[in-house]
Protein backbone atom coordinates (compact mmCIF):
# COMPACT_ATOMS: atom_id res chain seq x y z
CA UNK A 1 67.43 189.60 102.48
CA UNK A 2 68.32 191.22 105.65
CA UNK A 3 67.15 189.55 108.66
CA UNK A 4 64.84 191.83 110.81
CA UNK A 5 62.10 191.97 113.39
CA UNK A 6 59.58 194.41 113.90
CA UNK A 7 56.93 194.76 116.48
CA UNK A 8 53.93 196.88 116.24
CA UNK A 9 50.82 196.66 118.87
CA UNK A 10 47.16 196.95 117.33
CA UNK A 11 44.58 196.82 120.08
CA UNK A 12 45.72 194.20 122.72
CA UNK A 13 47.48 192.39 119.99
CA UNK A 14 51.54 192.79 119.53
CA UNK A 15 52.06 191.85 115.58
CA UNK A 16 55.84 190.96 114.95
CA UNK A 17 57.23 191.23 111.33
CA UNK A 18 60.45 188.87 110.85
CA UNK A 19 61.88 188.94 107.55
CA UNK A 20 64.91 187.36 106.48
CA UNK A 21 66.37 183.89 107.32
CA UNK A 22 65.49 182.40 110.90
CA UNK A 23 68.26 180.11 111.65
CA UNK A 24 71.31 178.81 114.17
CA UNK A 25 72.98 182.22 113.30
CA UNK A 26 69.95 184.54 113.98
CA UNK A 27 67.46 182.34 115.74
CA UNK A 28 69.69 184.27 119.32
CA UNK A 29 68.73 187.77 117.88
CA UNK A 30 65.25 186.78 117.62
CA UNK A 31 65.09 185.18 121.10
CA UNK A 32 66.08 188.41 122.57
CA UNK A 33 63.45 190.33 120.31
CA UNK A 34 60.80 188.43 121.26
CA UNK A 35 61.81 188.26 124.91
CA UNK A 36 62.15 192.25 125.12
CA UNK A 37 58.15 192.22 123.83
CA UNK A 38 57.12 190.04 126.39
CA UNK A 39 59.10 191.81 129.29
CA UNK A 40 57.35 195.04 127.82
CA UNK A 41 54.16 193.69 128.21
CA UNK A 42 53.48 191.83 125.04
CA UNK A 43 51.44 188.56 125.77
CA UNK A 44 49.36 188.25 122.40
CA UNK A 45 51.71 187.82 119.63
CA UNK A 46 51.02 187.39 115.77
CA UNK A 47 53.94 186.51 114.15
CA UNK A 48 53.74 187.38 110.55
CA UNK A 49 56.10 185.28 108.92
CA UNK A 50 55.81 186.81 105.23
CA UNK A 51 58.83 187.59 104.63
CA UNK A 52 61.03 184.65 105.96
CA UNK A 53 62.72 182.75 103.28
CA UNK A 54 63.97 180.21 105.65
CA UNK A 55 63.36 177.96 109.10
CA UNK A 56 65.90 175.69 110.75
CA UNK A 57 65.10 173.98 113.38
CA UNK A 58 66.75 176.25 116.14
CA UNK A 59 64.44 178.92 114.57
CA UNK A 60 61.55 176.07 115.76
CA UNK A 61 63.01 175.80 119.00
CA UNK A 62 62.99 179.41 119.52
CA UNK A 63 59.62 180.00 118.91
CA UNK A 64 58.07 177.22 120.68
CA UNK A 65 60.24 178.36 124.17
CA UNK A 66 58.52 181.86 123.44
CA UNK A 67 55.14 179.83 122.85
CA UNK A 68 55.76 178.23 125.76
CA UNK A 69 56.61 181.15 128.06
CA UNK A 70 53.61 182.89 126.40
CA UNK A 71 51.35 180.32 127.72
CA UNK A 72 52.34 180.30 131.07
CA UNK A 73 51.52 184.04 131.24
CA UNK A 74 48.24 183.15 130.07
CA UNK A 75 48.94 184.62 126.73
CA UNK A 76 48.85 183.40 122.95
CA UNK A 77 50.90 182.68 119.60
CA UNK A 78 49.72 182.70 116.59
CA UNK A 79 51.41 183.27 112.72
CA UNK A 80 50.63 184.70 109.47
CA UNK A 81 51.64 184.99 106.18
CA UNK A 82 53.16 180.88 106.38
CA UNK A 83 54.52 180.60 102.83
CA UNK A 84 54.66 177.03 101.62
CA UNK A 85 58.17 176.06 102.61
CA UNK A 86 57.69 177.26 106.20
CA UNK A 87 54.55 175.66 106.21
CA UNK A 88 56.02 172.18 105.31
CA UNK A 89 58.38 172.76 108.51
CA UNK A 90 55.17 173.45 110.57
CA UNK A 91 53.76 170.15 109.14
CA UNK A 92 56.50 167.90 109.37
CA UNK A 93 57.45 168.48 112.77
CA UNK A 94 53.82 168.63 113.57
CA UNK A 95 53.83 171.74 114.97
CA UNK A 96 50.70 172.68 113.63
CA UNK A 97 49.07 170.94 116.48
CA UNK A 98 49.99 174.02 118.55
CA UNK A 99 50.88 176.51 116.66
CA UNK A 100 47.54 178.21 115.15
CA UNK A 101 48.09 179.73 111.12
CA UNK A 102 45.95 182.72 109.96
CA UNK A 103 45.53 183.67 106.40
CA UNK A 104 46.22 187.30 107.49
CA UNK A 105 46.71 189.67 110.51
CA UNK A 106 43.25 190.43 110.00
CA UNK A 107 41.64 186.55 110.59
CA UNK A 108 44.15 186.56 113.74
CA UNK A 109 43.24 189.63 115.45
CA UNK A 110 39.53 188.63 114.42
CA UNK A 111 40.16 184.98 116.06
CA UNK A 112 41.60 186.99 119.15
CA UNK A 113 38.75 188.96 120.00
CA UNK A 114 36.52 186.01 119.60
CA UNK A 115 38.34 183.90 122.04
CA UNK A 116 38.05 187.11 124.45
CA UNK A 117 34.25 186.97 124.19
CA UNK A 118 34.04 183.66 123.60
């Protein structure tokens, strides 16, 4: 599978499609993605991870810099579509205690506008 990234913005959210393999050899592409939302004004991201088939750790690094960078612009992270490998990377490096996973785009947007009114 090709690797690709996709942005779309639904209300205030930004969702970001990545398919493909997120690793040392595209983990720079995405960086620069991800960084060109932000600079356009994206600071509520879903990342709908769906159609990755793999996550190496400088994948992990790049997403918790954007996380990070996110934050500090008082906006949020959050992923969907976690298959079970992906998931077990989350896990083990205990990332789940920051990272937030939604069953769908739907339960993340929904989460979103709660914590707005909330």
């Amino acid at each position: 599978m090709e690797f690709a990234v996709e942005h779309r913005t639904e209300q205030d959210l930004t969702v970001v499609t990545i398919s493909g393999e997120i690793d040392v050899f595209t983990s720079p592409r995405l960086r620069e993605e991800l960084l060109d939302i932000i600079e356009n004004g994206g600071t509520h991201l879903v990342v709908d991870l769906g159609e990755v088939t793999f996550l190496d750790s400088t994948g992990l690094g790049v997403l918790v810099g954007i996380y990070h960078r996110l934050r500090a612009r008082d906006g949020s992270m959050s992923f969907t579509g976690v298959n079970d490998r992906v998931r077990r990377v989350f896990h083990v490096t205990q990332l789940t205690k920051i990272f937030v996973l939604h069953n769908s785009v739907e339960d993340a947007q929904a989460a979103h506008e709660a914590a707005k009114t909330g």
